[in-house]
Protein backbone atom coordinates (compact mmCIF):
# COMPACT_ATOMS: atom_id res chain seq x y z
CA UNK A 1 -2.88 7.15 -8.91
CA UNK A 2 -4.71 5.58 -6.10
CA UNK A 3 -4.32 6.09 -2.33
CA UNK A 4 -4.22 3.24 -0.19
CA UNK A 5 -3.74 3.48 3.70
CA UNK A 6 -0.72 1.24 5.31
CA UNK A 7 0.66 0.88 8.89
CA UNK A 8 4.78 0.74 8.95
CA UNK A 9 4.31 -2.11 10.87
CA UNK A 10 3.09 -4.33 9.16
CA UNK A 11 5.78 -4.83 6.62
CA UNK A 12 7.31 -8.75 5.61
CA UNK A 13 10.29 -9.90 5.30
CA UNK A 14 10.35 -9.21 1.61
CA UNK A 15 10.36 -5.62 2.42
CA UNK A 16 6.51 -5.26 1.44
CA UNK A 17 3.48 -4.11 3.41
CA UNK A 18 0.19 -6.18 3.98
CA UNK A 19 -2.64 -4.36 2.69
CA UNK A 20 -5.41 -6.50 4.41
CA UNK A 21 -5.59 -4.56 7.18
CA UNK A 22 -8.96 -2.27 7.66
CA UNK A 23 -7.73 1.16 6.51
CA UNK A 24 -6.00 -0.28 3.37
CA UNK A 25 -9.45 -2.80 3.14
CA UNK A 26 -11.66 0.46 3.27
CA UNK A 27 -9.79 2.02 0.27
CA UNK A 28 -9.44 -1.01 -1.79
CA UNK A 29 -12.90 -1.98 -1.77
CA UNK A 30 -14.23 0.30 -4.62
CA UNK A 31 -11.40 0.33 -6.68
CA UNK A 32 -10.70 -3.84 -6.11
CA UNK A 33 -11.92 -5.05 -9.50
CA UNK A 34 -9.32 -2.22 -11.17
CA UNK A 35 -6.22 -3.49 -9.08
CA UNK A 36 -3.49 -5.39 -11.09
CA UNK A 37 0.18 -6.63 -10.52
CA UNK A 38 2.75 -3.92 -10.94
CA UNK A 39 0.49 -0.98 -10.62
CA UNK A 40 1.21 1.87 -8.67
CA UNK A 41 -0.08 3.28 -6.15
CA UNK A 42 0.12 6.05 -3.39
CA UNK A 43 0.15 4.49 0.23
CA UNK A 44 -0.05 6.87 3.55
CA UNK A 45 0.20 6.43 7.04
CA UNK A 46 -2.08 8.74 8.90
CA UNK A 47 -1.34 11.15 6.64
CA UNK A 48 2.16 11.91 8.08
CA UNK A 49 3.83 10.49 5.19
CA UNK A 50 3.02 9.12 1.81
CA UNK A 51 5.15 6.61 -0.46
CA UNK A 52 4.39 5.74 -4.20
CA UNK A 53 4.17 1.76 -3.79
CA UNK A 54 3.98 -1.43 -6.35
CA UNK A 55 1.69 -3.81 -6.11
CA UNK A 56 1.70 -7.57 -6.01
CA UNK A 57 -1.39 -10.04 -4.92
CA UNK A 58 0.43 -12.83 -2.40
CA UNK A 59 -1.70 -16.12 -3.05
CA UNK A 60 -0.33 -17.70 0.06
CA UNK A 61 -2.43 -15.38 1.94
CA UNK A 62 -4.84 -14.13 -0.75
CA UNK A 63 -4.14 -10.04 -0.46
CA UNK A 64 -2.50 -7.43 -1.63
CA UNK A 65 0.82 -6.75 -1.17
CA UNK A 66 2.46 -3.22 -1.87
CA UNK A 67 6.64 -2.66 -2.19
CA UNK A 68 7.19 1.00 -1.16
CA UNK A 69 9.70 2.70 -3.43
CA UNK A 70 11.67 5.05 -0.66
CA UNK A 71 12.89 7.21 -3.48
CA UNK A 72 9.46 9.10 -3.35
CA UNK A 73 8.79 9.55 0.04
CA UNK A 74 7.25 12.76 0.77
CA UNK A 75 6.64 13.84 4.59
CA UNK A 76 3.61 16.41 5.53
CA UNK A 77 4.98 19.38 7.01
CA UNK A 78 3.49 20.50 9.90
């Protein structure tokens, strides 16, 4: 499954998180042609926490999307 970076705060009113910021940009960019609605994916924040995620491409604002499924949250120990 592929690892995408997110930031918590950038999620939408829908409940989903904007991947077209840089960090989520950087990891997309060699796996972009292999991206499809519905996959899933791994996002993390800093590595602090990680979340397996759905995707969905918003054409209003031409990026990917992700919807976090909470059920899989896993938190790094430190």
């Amino acid at each position: 499954m592929y690892r995408i970076c997110f930031d918590t705060n950038e999620g939408d009113e829908r409940a989903r998180f904007d991947l077209g910021i840089p960090g989520a940009l950087r990891d997309i960019e060699p796996i972009a042609s292999e991206l499809t609605e519905g996959m899933h994916v791994i996002l993390y924040d800093n590595e602090e926490l990680e979340v397996e995620a759905v995707l969905e491409f918003d054409q209003k604002h031409r990026r990917w999307m992700a919807s976090p499924r909470w059920n899989t949250l896993k938190r790094s120990e430190e």
